[in-house]
PDB file of N, CA and C in Angstrom:
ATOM      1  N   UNK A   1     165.733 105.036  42.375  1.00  0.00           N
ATOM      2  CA  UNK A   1     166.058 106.199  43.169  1.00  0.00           C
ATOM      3  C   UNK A   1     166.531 107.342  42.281  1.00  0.00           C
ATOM      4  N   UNK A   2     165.614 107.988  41.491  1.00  0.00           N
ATOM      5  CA  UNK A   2     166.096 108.641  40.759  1.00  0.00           C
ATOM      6  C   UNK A   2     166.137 110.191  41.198  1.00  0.00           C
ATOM      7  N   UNK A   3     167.242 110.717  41.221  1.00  0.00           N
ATOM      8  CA  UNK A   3     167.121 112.255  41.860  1.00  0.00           C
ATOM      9  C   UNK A   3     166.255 113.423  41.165  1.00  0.00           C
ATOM     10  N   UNK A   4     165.216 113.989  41.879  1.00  0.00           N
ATOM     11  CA  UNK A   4     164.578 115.398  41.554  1.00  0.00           C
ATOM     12  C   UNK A   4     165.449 116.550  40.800  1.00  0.00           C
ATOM     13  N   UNK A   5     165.841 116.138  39.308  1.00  0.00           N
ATOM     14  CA  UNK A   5     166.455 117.462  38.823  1.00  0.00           C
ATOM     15  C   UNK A   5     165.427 118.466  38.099  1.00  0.00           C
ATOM     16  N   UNK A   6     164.189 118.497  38.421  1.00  0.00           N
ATOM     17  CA  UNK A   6     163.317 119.931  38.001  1.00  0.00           C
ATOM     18  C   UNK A   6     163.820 121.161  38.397  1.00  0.00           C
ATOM     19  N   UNK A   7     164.794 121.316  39.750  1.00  0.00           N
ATOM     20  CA  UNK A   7     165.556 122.232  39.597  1.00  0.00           C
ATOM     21  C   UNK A   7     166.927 122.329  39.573  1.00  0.00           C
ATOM     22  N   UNK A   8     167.235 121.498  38.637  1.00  0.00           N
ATOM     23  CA  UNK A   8     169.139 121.697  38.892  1.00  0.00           C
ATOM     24  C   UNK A   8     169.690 122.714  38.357  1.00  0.00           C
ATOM     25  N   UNK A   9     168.624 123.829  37.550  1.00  0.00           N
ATOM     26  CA  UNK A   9     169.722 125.124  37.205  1.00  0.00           C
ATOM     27  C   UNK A   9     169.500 126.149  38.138  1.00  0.00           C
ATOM     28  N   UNK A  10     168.704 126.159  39.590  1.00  0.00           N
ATOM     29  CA  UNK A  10     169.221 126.993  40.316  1.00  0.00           C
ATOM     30  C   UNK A  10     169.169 127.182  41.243  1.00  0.00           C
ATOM     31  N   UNK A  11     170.366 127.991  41.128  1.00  0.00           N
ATOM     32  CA  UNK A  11     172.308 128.143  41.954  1.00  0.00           C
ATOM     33  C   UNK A  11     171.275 128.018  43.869  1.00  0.00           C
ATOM     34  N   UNK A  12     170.845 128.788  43.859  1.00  0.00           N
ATOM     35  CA  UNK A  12     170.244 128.709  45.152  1.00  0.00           C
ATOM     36  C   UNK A  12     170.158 126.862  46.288  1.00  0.00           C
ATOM     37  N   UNK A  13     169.919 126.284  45.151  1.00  0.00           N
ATOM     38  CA  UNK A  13     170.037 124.785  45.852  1.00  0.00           C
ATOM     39  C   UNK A  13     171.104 124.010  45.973  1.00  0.00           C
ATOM     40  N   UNK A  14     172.263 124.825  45.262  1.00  0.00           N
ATOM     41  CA  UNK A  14     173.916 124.459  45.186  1.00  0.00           C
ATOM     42  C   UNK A  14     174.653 125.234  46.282  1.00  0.00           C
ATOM     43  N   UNK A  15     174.110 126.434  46.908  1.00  0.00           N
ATOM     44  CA  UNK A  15     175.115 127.079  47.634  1.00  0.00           C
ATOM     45  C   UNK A  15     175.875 126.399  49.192  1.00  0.00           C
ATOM     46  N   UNK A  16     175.205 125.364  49.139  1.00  0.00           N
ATOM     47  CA  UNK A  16     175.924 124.642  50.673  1.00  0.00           C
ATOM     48  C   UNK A  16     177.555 124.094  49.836  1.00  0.00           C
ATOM     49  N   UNK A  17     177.263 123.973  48.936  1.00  0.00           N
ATOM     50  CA  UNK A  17     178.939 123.169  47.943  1.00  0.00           C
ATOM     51  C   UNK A  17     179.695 124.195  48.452  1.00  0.00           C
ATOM     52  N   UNK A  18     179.867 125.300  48.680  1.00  0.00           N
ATOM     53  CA  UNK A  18     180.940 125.991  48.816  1.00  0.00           C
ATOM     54  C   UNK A  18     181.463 126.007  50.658  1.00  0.00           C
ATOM     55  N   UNK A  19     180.229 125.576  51.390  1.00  0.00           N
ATOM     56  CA  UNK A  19     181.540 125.281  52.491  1.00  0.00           C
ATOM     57  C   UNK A  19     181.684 124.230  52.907  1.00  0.00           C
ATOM     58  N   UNK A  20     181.656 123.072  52.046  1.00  0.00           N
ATOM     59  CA  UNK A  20     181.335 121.483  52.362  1.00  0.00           C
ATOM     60  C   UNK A  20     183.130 121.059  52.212  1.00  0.00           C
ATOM     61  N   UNK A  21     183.259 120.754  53.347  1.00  0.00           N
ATOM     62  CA  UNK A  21     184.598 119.769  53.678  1.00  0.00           C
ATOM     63  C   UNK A  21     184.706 118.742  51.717  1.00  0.00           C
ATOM     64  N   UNK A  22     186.370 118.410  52.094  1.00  0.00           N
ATOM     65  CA  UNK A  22     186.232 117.458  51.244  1.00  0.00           C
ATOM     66  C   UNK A  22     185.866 116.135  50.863  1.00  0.00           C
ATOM     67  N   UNK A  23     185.202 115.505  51.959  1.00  0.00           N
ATOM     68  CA  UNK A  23     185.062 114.748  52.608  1.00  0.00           C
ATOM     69  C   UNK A  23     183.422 114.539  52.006  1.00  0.00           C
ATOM     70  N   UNK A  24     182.619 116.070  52.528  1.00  0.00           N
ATOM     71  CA  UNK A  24     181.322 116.766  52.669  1.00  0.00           C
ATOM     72  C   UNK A  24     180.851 116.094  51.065  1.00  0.00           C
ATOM     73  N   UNK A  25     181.930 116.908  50.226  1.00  0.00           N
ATOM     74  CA  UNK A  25     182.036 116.761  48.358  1.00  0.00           C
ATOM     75  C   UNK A  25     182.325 115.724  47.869  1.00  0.00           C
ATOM     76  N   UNK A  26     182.691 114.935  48.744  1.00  0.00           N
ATOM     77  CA  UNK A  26     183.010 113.545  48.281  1.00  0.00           C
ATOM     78  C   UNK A  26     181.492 112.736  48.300  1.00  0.00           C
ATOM     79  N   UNK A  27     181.293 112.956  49.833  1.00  0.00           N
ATOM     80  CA  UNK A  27     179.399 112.351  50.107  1.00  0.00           C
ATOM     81  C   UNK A  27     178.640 112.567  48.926  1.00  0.00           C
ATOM     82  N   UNK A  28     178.476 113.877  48.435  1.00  0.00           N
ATOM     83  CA  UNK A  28     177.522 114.123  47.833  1.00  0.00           C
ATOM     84  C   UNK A  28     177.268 113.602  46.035  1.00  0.00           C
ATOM     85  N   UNK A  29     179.043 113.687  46.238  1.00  0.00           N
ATOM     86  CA  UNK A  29     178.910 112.750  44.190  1.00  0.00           C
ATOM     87  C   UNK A  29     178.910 111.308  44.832  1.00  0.00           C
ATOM     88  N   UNK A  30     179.108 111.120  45.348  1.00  0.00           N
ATOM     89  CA  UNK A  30     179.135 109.647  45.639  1.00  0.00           C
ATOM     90  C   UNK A  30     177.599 109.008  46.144  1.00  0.00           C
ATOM     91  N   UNK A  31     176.592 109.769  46.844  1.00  0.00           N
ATOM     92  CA  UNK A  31     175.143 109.460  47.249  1.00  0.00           C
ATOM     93  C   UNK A  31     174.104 109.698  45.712  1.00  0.00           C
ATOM     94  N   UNK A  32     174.980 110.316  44.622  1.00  0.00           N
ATOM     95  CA  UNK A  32     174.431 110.399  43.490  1.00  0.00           C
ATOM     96  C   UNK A  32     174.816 109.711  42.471  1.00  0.00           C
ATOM     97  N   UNK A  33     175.669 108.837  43.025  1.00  0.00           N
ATOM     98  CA  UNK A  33     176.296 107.784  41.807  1.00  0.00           C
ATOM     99  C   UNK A  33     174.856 106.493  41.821  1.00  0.00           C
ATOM    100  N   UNK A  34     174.301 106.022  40.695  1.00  0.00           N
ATOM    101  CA  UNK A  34     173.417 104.949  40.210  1.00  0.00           C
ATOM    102  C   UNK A  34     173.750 103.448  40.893  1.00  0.00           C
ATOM    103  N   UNK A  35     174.832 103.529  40.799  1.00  0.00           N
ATOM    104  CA  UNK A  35     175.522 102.217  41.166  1.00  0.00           C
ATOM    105  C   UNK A  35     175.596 101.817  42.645  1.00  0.00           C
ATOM    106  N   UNK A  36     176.577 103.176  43.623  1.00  0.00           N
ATOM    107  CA  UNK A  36     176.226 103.181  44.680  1.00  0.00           C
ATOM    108  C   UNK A  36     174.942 102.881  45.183  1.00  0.00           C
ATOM    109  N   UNK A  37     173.982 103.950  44.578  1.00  0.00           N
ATOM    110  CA  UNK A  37     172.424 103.801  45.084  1.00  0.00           C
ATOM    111  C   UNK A  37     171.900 102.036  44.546  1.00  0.00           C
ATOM    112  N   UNK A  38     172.436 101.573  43.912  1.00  0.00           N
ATOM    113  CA  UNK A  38     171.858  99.956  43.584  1.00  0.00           C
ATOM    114  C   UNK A  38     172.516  99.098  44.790  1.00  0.00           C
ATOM    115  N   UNK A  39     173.461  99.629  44.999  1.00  0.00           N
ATOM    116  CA  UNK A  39     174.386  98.424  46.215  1.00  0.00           C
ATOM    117  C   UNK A  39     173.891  99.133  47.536  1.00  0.00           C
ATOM    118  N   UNK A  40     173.685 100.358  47.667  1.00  0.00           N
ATOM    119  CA  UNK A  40     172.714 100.597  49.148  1.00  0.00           C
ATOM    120  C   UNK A  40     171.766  99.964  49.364  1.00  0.00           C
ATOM    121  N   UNK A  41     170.849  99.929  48.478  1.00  0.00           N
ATOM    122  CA  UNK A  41     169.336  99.533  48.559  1.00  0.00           C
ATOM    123  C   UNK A  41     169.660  98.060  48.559  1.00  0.00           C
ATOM    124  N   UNK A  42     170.287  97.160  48.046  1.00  0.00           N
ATOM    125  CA  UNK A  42     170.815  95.944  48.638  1.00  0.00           C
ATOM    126  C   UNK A  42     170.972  95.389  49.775  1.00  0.00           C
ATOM    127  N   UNK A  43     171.494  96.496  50.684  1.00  0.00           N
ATOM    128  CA  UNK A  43     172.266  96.309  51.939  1.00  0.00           C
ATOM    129  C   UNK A  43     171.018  96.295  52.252  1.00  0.00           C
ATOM    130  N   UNK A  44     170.310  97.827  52.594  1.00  0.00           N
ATOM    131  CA  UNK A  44     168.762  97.993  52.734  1.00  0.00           C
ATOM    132  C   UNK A  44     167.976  96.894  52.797  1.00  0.00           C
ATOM    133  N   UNK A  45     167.843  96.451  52.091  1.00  0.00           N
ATOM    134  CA  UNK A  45     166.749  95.013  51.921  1.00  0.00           C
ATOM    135  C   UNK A  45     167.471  93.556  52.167  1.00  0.00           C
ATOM    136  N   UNK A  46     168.494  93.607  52.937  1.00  0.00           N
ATOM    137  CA  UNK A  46     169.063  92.511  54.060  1.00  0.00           C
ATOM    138  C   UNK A  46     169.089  93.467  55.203  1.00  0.00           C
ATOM    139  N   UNK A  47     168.828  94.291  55.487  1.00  0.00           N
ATOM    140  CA  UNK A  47     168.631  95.200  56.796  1.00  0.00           C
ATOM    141  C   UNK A  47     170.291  95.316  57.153  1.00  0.00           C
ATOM    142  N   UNK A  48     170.725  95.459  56.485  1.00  0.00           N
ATOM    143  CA  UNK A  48     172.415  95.189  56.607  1.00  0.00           C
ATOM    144  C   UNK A  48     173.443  96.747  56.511  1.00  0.00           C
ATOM    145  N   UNK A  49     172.404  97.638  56.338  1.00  0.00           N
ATOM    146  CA  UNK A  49     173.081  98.831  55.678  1.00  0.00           C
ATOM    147  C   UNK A  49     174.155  99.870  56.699  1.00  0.00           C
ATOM    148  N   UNK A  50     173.602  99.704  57.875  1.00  0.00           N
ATOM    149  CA  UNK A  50     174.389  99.806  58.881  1.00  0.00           C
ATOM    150  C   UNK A  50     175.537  99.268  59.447  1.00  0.00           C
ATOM    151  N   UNK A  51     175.864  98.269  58.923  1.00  0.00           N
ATOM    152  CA  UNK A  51     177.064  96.985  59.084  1.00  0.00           C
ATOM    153  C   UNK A  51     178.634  97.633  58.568  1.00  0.00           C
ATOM    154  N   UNK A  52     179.614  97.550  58.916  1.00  0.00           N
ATOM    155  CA  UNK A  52     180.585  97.872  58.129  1.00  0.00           C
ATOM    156  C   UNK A  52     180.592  97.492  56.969  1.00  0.00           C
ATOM    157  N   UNK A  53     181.047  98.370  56.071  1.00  0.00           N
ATOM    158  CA  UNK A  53     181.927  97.558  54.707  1.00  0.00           C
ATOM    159  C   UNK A  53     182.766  96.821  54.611  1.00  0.00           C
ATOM    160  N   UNK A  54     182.602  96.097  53.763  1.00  0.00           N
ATOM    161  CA  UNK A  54     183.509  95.173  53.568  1.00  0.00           C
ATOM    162  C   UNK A  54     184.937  95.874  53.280  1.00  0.00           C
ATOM    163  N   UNK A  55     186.089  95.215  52.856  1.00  0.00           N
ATOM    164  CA  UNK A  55     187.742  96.041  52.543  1.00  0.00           C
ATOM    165  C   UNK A  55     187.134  95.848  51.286  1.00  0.00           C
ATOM    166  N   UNK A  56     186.807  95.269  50.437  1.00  0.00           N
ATOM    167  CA  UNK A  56     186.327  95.081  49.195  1.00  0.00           C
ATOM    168  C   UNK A  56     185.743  96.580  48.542  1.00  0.00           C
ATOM    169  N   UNK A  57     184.602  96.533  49.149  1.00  0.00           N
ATOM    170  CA  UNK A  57     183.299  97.576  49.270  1.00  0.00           C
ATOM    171  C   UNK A  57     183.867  98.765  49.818  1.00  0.00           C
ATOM    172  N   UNK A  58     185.231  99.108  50.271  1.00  0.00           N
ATOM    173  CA  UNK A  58     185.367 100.563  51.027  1.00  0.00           C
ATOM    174  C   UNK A  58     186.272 101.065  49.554  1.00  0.00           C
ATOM    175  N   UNK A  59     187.029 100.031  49.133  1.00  0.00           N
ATOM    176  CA  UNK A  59     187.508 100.137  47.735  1.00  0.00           C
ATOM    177  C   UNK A  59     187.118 100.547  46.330  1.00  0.00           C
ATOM    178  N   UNK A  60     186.033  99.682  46.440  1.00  0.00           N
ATOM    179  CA  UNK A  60     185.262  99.736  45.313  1.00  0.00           C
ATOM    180  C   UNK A  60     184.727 101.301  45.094  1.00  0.00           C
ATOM    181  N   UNK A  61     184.256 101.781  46.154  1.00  0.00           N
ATOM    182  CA  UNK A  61     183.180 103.298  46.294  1.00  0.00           C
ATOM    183  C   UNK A  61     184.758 104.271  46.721  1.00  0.00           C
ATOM    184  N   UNK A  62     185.659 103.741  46.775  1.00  0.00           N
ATOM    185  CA  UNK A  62     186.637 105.195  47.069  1.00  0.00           C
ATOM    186  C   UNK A  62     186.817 105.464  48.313  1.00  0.00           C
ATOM    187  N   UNK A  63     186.217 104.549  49.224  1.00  0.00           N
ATOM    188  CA  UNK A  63     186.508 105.102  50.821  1.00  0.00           C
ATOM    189  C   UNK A  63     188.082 104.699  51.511  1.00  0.00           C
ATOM    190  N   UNK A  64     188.620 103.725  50.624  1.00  0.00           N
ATOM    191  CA  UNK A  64     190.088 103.762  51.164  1.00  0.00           C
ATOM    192  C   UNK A  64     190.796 103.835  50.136  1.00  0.00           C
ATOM    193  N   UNK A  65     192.551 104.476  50.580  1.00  0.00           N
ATOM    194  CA  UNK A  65     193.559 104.559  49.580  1.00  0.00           C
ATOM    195  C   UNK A  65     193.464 103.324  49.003  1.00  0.00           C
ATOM    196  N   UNK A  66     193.791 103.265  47.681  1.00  0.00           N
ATOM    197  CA  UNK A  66     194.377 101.569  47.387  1.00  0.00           C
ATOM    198  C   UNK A  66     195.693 100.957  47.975  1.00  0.00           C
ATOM    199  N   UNK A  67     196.408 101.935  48.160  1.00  0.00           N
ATOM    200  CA  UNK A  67     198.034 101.118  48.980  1.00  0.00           C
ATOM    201  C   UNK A  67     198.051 101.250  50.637  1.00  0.00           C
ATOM    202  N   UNK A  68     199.082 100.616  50.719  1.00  0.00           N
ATOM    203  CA  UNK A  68     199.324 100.678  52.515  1.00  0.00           C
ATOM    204  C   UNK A  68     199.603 102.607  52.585  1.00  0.00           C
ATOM    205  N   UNK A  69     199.247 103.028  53.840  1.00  0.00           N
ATOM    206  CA  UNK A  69     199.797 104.023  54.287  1.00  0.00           C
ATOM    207  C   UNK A  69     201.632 104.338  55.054  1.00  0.00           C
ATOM    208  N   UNK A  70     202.215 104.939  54.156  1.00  0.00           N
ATOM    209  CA  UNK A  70     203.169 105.203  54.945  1.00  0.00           C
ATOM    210  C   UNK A  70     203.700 106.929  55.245  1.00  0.00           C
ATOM    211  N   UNK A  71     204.567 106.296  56.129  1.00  0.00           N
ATOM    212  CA  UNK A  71     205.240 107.648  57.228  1.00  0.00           C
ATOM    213  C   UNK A  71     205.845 108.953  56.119  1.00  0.00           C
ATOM    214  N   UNK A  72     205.470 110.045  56.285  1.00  0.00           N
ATOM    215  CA  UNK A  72     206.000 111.395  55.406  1.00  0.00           C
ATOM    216  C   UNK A  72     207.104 111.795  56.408  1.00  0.00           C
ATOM    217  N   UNK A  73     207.924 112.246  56.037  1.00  0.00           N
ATOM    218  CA  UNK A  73     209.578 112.441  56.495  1.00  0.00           C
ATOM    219  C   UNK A  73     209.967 113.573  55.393  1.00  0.00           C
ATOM    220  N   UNK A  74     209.598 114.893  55.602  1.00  0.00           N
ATOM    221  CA  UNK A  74     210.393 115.505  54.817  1.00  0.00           C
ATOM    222  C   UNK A  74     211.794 116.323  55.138  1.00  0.00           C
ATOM    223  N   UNK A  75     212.514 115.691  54.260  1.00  0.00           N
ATOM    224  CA  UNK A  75     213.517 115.822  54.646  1.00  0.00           C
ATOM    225  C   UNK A  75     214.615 117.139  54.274  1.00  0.00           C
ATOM    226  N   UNK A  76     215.489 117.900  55.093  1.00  0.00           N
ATOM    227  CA  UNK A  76     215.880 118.857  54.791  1.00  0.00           C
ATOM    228  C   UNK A  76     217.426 118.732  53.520  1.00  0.00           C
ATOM    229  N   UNK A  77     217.103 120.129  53.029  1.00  0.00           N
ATOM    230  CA  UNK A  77     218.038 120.290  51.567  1.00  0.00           C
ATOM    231  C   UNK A  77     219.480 120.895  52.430  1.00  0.00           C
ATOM    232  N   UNK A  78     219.798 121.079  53.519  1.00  0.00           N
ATOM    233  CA  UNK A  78     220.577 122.167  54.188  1.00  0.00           C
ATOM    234  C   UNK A  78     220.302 123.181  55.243  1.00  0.00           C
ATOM    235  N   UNK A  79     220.568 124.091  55.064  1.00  0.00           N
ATOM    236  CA  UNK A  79     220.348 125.398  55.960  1.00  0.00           C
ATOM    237  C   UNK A  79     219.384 126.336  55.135  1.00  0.00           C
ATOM    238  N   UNK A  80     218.507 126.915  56.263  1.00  0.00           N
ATOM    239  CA  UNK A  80     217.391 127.416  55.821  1.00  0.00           C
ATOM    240  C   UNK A  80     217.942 129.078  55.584  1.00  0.00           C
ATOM    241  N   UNK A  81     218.446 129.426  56.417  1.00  0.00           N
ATOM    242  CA  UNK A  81     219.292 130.822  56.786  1.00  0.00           C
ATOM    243  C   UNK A  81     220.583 130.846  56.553  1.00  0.00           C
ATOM    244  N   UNK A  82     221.182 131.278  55.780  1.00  0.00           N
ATOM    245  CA  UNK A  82     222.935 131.436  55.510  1.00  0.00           C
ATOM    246  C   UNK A  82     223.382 132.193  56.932  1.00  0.00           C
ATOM    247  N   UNK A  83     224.639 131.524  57.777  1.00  0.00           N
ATOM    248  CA  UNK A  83     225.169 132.112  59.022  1.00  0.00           C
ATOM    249  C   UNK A  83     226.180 133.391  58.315  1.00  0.00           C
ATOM    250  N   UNK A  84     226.611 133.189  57.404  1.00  0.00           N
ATOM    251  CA  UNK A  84     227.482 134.392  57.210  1.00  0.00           C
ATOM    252  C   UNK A  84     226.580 134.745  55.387  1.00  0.00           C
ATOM    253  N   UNK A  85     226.760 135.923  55.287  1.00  0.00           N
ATOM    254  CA  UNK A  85     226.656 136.526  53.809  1.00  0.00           C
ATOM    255  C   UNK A  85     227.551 136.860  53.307  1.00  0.00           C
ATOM    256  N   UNK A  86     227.744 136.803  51.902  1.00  0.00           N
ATOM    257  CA  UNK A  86     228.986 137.433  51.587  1.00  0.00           C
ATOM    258  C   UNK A  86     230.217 137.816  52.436  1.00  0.00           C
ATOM    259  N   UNK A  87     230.183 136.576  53.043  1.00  0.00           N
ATOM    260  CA  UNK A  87     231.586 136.493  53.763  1.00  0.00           C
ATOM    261  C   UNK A  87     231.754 137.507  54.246  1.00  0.00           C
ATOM    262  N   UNK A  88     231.114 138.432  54.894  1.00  0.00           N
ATOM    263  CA  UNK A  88     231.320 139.400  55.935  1.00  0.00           C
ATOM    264  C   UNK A  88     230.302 139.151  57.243  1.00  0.00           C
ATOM    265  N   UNK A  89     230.901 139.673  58.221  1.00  0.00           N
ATOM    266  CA  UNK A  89     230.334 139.181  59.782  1.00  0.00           C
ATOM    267  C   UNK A  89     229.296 140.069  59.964  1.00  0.00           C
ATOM    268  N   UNK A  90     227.879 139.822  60.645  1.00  0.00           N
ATOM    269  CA  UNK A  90     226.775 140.175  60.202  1.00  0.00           C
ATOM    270  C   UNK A  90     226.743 142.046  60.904  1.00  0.00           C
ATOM    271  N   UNK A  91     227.526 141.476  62.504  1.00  0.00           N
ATOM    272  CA  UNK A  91     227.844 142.834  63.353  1.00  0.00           C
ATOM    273  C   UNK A  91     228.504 144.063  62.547  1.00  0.00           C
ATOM    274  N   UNK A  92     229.811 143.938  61.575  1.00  0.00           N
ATOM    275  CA  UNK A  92     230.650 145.185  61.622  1.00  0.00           C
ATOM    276  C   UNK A  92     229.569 145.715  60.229  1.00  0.00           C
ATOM    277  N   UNK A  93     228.811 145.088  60.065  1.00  0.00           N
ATOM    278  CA  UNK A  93     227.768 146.411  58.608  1.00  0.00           C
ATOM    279  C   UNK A  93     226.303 146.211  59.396  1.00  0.00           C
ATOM    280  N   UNK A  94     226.172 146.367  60.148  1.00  0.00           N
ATOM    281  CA  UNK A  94     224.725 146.419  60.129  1.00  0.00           C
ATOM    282  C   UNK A  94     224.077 147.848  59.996  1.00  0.00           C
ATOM    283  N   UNK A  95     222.880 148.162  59.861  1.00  0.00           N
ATOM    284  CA  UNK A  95     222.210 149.379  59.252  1.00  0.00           C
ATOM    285  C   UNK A  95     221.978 149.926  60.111  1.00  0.00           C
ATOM    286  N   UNK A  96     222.377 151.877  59.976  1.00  0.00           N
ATOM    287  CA  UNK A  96     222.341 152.504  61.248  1.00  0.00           C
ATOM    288  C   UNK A  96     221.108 152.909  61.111  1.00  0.00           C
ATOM    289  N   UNK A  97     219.931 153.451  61.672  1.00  0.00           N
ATOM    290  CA  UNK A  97     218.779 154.057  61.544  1.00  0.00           C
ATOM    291  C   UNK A  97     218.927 155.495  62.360  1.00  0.00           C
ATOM    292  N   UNK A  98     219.428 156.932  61.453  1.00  0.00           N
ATOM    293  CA  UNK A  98     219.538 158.130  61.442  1.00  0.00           C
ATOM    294  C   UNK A  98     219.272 158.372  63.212  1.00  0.00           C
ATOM    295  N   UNK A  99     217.947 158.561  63.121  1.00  0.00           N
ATOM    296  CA  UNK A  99     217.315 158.836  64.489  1.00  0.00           C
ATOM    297  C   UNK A  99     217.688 158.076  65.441  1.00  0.00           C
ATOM    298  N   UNK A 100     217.609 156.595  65.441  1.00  0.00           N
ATOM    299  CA  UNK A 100     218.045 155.942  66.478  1.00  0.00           C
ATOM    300  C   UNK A 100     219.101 156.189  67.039  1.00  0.00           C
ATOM    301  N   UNK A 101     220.714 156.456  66.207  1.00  0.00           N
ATOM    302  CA  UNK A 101     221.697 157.078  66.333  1.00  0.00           C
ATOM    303  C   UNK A 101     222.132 158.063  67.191  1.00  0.00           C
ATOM    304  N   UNK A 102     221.055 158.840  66.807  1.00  0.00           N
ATOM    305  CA  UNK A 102     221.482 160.813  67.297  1.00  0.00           C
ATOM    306  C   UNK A 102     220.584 160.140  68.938  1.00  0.00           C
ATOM    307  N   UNK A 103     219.657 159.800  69.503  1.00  0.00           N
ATOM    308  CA  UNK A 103     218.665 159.127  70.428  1.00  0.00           C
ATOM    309  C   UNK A 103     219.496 158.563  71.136  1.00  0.00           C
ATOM    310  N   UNK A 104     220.586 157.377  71.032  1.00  0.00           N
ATOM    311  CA  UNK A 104     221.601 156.900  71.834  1.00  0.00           C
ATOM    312  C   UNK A 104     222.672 157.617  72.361  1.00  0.00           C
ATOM    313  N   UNK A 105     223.184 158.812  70.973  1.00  0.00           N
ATOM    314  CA  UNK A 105     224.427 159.458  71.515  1.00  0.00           C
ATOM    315  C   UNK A 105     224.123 160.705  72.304  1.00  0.00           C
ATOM    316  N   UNK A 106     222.174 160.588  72.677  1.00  0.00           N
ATOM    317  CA  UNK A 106     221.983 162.137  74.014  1.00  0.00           C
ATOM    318  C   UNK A 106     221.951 161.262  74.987  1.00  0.00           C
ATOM    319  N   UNK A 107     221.957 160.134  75.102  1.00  0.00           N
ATOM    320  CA  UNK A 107     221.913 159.578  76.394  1.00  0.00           C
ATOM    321  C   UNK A 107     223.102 159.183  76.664  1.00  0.00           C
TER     322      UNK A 107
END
């Protein structure tokens, strides 16, 4: 199964790579690996190719983590927002805005 590279220098037959999931990019080095293609055509010729993989075989080709999956918990350092700043109360400085000012004191 040897792949057609008479044209692998051009770009025109590469441009689907750029919106291919990672998943997408994973398929594609992996349907071009030698080895893979020797253990397909295996399956192939026991009519088997459709069958699940083995835990072995999902390993071997990269289709599962090697460890158990566990739970992400990230956990907090503190407070995201300081309640006071520089120890002054946020009300008695807050910023007057000129216009807004003169706008409140005609009404």
């Amino acid at each position: 199964m040897r792949p057609d590279t008479s044209q692998w220098s051009d770009s025109d037959r590469y441009e689907f790579y750029d919106s291919l999931s990672v998943e997408g990019l994973a398929w594609e080095c992996l349907r071009r690996s030698e080895p893979y293609q020797e253990h397909f055509a295996e399956l192939a010729a026991m009519n088997a190719e459709t069958n699940p993989y083995t835990d072995d075989a999902q390993h071997l080709w990269g289709l599962r983590f090697p460890g158990a999956t566990e739970p992400f918990r990230a956990r907090t350092t503190g407070r995201l927002v300081a309640a006071r700043q520089s120890g002054r109360s946020a009300h008695r400085h807050r910023a007057v805005v000129p216009a807004v000012a003169a706008s409140a004191r005609a009404c």
